[in-house]
Each structure stands twice: as structure tokens, then as C-alpha cells.
Protein backbone atom coordinates (compact mmCIF):
# COMPACT_ATOMS: atom_id res chain seq x y z
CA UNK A 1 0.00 0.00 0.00
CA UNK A 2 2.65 2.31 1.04
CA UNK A 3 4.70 1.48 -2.14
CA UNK A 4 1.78 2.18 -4.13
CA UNK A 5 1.60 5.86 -2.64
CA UNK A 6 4.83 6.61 -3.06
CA UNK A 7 3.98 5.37 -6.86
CA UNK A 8 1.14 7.74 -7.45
CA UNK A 9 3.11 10.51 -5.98
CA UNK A 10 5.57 10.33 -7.82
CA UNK A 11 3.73 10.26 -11.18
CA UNK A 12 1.84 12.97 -9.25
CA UNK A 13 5.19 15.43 -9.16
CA UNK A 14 6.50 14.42 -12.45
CA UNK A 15 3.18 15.30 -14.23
CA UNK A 16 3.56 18.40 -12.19
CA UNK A 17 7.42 19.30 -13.89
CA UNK A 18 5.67 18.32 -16.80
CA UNK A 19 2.99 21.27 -16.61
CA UNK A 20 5.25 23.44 -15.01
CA UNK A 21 7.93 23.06 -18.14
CA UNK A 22 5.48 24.21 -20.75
CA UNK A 23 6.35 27.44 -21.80
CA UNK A 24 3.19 29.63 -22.80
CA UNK A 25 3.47 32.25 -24.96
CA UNK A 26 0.66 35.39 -25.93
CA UNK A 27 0.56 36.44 -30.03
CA UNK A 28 -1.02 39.16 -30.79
CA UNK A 29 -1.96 39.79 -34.22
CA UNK A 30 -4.08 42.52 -36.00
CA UNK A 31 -5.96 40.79 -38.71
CA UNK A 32 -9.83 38.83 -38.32
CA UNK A 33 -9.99 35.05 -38.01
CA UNK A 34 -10.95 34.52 -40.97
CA UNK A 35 -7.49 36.23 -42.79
CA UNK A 36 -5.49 33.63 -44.49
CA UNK A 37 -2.71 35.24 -42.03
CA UNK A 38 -4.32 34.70 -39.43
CA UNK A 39 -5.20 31.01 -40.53
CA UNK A 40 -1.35 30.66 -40.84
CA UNK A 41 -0.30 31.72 -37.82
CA UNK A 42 -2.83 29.55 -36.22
CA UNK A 43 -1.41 26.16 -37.73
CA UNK A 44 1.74 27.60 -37.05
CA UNK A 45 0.98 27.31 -33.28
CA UNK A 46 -0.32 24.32 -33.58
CA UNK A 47 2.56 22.65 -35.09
CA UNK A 48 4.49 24.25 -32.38
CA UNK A 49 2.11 22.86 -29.46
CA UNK A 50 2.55 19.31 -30.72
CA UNK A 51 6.35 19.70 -29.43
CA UNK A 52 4.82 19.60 -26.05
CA UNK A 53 7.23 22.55 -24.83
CA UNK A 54 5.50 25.91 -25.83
CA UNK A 55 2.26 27.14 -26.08
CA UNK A 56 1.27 29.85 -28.12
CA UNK A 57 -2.46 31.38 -27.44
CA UNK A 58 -2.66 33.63 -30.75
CA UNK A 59 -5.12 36.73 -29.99
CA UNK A 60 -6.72 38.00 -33.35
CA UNK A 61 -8.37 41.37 -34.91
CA UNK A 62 -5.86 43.15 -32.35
CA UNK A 63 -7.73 42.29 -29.49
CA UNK A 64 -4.88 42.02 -27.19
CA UNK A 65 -2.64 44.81 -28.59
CA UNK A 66 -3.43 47.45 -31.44
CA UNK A 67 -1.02 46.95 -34.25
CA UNK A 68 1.02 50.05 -34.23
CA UNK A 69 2.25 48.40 -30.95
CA UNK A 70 2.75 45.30 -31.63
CA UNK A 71 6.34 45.70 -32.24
CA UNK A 72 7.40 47.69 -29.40
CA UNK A 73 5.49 44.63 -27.38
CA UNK A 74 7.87 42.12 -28.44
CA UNK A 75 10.75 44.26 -27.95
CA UNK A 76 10.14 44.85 -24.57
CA UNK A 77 8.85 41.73 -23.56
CA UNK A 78 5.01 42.38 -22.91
CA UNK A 79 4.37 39.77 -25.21
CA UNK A 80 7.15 37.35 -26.72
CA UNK A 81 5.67 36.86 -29.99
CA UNK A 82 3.53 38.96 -32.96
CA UNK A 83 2.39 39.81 -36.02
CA UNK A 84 2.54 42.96 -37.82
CA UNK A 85 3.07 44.86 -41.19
CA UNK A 86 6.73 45.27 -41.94
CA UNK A 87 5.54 48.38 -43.23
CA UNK A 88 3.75 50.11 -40.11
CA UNK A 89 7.40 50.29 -38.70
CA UNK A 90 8.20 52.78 -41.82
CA UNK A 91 8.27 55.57 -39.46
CA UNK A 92 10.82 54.79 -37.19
CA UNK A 93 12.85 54.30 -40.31
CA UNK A 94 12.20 54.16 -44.00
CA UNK A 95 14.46 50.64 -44.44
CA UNK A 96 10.84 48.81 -43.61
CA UNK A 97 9.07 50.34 -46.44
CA UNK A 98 11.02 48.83 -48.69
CA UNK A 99 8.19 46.46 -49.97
CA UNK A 100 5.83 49.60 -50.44
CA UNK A 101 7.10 50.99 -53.85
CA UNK A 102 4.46 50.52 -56.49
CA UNK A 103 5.43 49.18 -59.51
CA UNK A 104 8.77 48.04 -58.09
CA UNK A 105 8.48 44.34 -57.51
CA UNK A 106 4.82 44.01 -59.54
CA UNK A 107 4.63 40.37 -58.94
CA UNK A 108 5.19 37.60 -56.88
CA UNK A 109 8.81 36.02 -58.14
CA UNK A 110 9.88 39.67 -58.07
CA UNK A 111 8.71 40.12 -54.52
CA UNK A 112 10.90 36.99 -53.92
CA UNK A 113 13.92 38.36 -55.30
CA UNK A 114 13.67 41.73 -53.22
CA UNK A 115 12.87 39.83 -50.28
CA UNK A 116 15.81 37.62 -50.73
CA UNK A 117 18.35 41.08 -50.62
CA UNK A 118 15.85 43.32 -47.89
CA UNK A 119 15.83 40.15 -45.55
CA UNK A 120 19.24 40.49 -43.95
CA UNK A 121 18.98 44.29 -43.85
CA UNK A 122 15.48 43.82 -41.68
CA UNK A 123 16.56 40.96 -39.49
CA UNK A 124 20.00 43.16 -38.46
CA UNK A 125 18.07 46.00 -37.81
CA UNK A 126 15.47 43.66 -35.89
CA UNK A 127 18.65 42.09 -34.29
CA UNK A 128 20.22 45.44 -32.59
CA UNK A 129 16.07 45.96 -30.60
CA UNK A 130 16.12 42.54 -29.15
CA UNK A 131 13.76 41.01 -32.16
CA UNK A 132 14.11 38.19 -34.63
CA UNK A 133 12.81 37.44 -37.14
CA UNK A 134 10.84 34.06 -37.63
CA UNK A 135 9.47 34.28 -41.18
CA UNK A 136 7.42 36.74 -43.28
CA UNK A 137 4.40 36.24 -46.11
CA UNK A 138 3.04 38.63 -48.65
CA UNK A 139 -0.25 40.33 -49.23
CA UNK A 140 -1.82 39.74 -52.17
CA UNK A 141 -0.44 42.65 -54.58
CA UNK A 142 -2.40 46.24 -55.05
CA UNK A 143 -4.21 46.40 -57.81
CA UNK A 144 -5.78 49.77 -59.81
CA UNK A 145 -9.43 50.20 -59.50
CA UNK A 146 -11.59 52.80 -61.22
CA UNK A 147 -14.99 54.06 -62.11
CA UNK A 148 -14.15 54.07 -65.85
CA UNK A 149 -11.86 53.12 -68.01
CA UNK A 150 -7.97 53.90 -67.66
CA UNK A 151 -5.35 53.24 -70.87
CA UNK A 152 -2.88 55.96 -69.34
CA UNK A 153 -2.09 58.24 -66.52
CA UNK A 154 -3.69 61.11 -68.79
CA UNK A 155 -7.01 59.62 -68.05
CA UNK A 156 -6.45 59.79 -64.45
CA UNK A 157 -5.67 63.31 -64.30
CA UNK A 158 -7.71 65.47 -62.31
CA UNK A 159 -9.61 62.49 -60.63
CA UNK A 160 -9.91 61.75 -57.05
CA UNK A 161 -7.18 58.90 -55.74
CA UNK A 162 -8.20 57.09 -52.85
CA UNK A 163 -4.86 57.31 -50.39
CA UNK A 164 -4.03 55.45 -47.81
CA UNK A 165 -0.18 56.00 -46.94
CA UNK A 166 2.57 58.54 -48.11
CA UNK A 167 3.57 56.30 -50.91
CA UNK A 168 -0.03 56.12 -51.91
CA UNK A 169 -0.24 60.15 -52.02
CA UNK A 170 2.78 60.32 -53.96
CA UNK A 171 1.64 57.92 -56.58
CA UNK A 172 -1.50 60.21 -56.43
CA UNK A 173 0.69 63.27 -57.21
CA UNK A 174 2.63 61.53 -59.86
CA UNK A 175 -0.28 60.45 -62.14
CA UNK A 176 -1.84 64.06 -62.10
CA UNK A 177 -4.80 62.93 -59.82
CA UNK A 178 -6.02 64.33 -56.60
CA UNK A 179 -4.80 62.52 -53.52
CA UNK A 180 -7.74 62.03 -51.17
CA UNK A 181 -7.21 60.00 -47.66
CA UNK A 182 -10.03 57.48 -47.06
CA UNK A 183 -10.37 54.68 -44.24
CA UNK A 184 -10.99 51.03 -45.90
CA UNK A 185 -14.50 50.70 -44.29
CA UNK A 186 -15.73 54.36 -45.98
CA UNK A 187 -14.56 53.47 -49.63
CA UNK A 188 -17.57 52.34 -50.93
CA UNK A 189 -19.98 55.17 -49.34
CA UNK A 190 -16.64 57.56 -50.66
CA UNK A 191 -17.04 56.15 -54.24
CA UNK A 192 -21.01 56.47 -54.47
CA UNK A 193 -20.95 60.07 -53.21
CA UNK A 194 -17.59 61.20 -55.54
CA UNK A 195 -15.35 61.76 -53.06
CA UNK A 196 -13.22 59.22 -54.61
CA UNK A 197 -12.77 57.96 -58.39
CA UNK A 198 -10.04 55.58 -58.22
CA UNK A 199 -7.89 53.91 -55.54
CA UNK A 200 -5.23 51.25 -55.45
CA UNK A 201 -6.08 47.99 -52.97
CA UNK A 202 -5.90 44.39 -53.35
CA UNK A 203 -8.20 42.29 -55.21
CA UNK A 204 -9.46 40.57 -51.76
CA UNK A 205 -9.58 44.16 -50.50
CA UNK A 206 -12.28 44.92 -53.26
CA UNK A 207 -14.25 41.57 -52.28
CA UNK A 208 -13.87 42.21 -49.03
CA UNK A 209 -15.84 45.70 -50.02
CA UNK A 210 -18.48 44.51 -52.67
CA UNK A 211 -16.31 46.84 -55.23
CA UNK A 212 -18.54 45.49 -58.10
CA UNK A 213 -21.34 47.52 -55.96
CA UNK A 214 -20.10 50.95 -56.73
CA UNK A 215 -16.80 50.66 -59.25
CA UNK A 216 -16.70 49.15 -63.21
CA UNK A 217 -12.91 48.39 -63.57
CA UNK A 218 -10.19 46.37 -61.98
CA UNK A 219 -6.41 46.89 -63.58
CA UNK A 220 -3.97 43.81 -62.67
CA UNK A 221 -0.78 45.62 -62.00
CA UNK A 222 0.16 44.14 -59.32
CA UNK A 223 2.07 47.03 -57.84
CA UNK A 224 3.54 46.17 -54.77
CA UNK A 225 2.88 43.40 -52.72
CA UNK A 226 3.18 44.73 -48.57
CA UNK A 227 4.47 41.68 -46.41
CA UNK A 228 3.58 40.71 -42.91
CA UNK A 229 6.13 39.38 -40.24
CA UNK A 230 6.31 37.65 -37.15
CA UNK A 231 8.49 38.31 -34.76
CA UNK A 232 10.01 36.95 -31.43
CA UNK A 233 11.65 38.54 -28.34
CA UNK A 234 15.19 37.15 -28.95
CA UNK A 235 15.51 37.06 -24.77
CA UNK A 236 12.62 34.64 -24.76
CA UNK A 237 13.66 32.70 -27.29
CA UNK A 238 16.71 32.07 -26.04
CA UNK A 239 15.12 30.77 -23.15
CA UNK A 240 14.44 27.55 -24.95
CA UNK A 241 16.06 24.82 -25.53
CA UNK A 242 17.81 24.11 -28.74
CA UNK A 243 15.76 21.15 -30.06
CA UNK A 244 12.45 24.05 -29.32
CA UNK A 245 14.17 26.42 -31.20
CA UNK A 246 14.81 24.21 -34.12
CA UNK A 247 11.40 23.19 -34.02
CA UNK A 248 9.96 26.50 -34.17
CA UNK A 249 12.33 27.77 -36.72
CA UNK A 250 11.35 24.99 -38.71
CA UNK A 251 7.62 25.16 -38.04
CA UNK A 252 8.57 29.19 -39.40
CA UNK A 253 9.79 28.13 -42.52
CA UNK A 254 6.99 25.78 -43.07
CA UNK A 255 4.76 28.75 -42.86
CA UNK A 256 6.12 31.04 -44.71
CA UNK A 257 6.59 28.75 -47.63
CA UNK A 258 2.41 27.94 -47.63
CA UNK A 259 1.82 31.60 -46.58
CA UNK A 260 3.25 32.90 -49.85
CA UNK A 261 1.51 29.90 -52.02
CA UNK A 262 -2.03 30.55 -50.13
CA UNK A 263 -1.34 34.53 -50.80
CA UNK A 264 -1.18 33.68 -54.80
CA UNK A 265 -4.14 31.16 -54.43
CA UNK A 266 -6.10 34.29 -52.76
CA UNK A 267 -5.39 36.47 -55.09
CA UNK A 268 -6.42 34.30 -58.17
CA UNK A 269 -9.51 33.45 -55.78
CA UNK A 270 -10.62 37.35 -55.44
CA UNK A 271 -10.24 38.22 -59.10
CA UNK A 272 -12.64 35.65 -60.51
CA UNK A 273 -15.05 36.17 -58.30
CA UNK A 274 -14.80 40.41 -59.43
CA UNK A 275 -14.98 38.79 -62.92
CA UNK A 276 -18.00 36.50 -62.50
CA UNK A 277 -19.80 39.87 -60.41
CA UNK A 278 -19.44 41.92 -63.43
CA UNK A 279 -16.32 44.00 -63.09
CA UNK A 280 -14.10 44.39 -66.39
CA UNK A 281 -10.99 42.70 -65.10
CA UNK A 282 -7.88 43.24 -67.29
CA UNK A 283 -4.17 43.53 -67.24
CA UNK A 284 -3.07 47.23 -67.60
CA UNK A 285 -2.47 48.56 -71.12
CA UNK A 286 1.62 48.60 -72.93
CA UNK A 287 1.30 52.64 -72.46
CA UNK A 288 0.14 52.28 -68.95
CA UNK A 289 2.72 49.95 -67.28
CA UNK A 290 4.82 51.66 -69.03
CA UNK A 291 4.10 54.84 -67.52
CA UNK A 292 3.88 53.21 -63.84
CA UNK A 293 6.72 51.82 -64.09
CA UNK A 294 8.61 54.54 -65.10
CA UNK A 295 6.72 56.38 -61.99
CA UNK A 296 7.33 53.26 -59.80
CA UNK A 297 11.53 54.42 -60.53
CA UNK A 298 11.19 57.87 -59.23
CA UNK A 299 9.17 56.88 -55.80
CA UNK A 300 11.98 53.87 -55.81
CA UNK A 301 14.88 56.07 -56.09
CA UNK A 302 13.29 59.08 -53.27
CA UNK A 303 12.83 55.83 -50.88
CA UNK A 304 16.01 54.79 -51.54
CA UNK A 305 17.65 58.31 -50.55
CA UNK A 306 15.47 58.21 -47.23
CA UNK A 307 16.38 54.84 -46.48
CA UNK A 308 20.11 55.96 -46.48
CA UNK A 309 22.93 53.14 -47.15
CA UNK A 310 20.75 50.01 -46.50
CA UNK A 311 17.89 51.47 -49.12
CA UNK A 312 20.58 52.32 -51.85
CA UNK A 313 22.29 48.98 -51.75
CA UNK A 314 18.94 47.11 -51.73
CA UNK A 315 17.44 49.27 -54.55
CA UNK A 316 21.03 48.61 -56.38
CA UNK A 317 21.23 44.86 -56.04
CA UNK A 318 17.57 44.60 -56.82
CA UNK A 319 17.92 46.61 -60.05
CA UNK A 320 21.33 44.32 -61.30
């Protein structure tokens, strides 16, 4: 009897060092459940879990921390993972916008290739605040929507752009139209009332908004493509022990590699359903990617000036 005590405590205390051992871990992200991000982060907690060492609760729709904090969370340690736009950090320095220059890398392989030379650049800078860097997927790339047709930038002069960022505005300025700042949730009401005649967004961005509902035409141009990252206090991470760390750095690259395929596959998804709702979907005209692109060179090269050293060697290796 008294041997079969000590048993059952025993398995009592080691089920205890068990429990206690499990590290658990808070994400924060700003997008809705139902966000093929989202959806990837999920599974990549999940895949995580199954190592039995770390648990990561991942809090959606910025319900545990806005986005424009996210970062600054990790870094200090309020939470030791999270999700963010790469991009949101553009104004502590101009280095993170380097996926936001339309017309730059207008496409997926490109967006490869410039993430391939802005990835060390990022995860240094990351590096020096205590962050690293655990793997990063792409939005589905902005696309040109109007109320009427559009062969060139002379038949957007003078119209209302829907903006949304600096870079937006500047586009805005370049093609001769009239930069106008409206929220994602007041674009349809903006385009019904002609406060707005054309804006740039992504094709699930339109679906999300009904765009057949109040706009005719949808331009493929794929302009830039603004990636998401997750991110990891390095402290807390190096907490772990080295067959955890492998296993989330492997679990990373697992999601970033179906993150960018699902991105594609969302994109293709979005634009046939425009098509089968009624919305003239078509690949922008010779004249007109050639005129954005040659517009998508001057807002690369002002970027590249504000981004200092690190923008003018990525703009440089991107452009061999």
C-alpha cells in the first residue's frame, strides 16, 4: 500500500514538472480570423504545441494589442511573440518600407527576389532591438481600380485617388490625380458620393468591399505586394532549448513557404469572383505599365535616398 503511494506521488510530481515546463506564450496579431494570415499563424501554433514545450495562445483582430504596438510589445517583452506589417514600422525608419514601392516588384517572383536582398537588412536591424525574425508572407499585390476606363495616366488626371499611406499620395501626385485619404470601411460610401474615383487595394480588399457595388474596372498591375512578419523577443527565445528552437524555426519556414503559395491562391480566388460579379478585369495597357513603371523608378529612387545606405544597396542589387 505504502509502495503504491509513493507510486502515485511520484507520477503525481513528475506530471507536475511536466505542466510546469510548458512554456506559454501570448501572439497578438491585427488581422480577423478569418485572414489567411491569421489562418497561418494559427497552424503555425499548432505545429508548435505538438512539441509539447510551448504554447502559443494567438489573440486575433488586435484584441490584445493594437497593431502600431505590436512591435514595441515584443521588444520589450510584454508579449514574446507577434504579427505585424513590416511596413507600419516605416516611421521609425524608411528601411521597412522597402516592400511599399508601387510598380517596383509588380509580382510575386519579383517580390521573392527583393525579399531575398531586404531580408538580412530587416533581421540586423530587428537584431540590434532585441527582435528576430521568424518568417514573413506577402499580401496579395495592389491592384488599380476605377470608375471608368484607364489606358494611361492622362485619363487619371484630375480624378480623385483614394490614399491610404505617403507612398499612396505620392503615386497620387505623380499620375496628375487628386490625392484624397479614405479609411478602408468608408470606400464604398466615398465612391457612391464622388469623393473618390479611383484607388489602389488588393483584389481581396475589393471583395472584401463589394467593389462590383459601386466601381466598373479592376487593372492587374500588381504594384507592390506589402508583407507581414512575425516576430520573437530574442531574450525569450533564447530561453528555450535548442531542439524548441529548431522546431519552431522549422515550423517558421513551413509557414512562410504555404503563406506565400495561399497569398497567390487568394489572389487568383478574389479576381474571378470580381470577374463573374461583373467587373471588367484586365491587365493594364503597354502605355500604362509603361508609364507606372517609369513612376514606380522615381518613388523607388526618393525611398532609396530616405532609407540611407541600407535602401541604396537594396534598390542597387535589386535593379542588377
Amino acid at each position: 500500500m505504502r509502495l503504491m503511494k509513493l507510486c502515485v506521488a511520484l507520477s503525481s510530481a513528475l506530471l507536475a514538472g511536466s505542466a510546469f515546463a510548458q512554456t506559454k506564450w501570448d501572439m497578438p496579431t491585427p488581422y480577423a480570423d478569418g485572414s489567411f494570415h491569421t489562418k497561418g499563424v494559427r497552424q503555425f501554433a499548432e505545429e508548435i504545441a505538438k512539441g509539447g514545450k510551448v504554447q502559443i495562445t494567438v489573440h486575433s483582430n488586435a484584441s490584445l494589442i493594437k497593431h502600431p504596438e505590436i512591435k514595441r510589445a515584443v521588444q520589450t517583452g510584454q508579449v514574446p511573440i507577434g504579427e505585424l506589417l513590416i511596413s507600419v514600422l516605416a516611421n521609425e525608419n524608411q528601411l521597412f518600407a522597402f516592400d511599399s514601392n508601387p510598380f517596383l516588384a509588380n509580382g510575386y517572383d519579383k517580390e521573392k527576389k527583393l525579399w531575398g536582398i531586404a531580408k538580412s537588412y530587416v533581421e540586423k536591424r530587428l537584431d540590434a532591438q532585441g527582435i528576430k525574425l521568424l518568417y514573413s508572407v506577402p499580401w496579395p499585390p495592389q491592384a488599380l481600380w476605377a470608375k471608368k476606363e484607364i489606358l494611361s495616366i492622362a485619363d487619371m488626371k484630375g480624378m480623385k485617388f483614394r490614399t491610404y499611406s505617403p507612398t499612396t499620395s505620392r503615386l497620387a501626385e505623380l499620375v496628375g490625380a487628386v490625392p484624397t485619404t479614405v479609411q478602408l470601411p468608408e470606400v464604398p460610401q466615398a465612391f457612391r458620393t464622388g469623393v473618390v474615383d479611383l484607388m489602389i487595394t488588393s483584389s481581396p480588399g475589393g471583395v472584401d468591399t463589394q467593389a462590383w457595388d459601386y466601381l466598373t474596372h479592376f487593372y492587374d498591375t500588381q504594384a507592390f505586394l506589402p508583407q507581414n512578419a512575425v516576430l520573437v523577443n530574442k531574450a525569450a527565445f533564447a530561453k528555450l532549448d535548442a531542439a524548441t528552437q529548431k522546431l519552431i524555426l522549422d515550423a517558421a519556414a513551413r509557414a512562410e513557404q504555404r503563406g506565400w503559395a495561399e497569398s497567390e491562391a487568394d489572389n487568383a480566388r478574389a479576381i474571378k469572383m470580381l470577374g463573374e460579379k461583373g467587373i471588367k478585369v484586365a491587365k493594364p495597357s503597354a502605355k500604362l505599365s509603361d508609364e507606372l513603371t517609369a513612376i514606380g523608378k522615381t518613388i523607388a529612387g526618393e525611398w532609396a535616398k530616405k532609407a540611407g545606405p541600407e535602401g541604396e544597396a537594396i534598390l542597387n542589387a535589386y535593379n542588377k
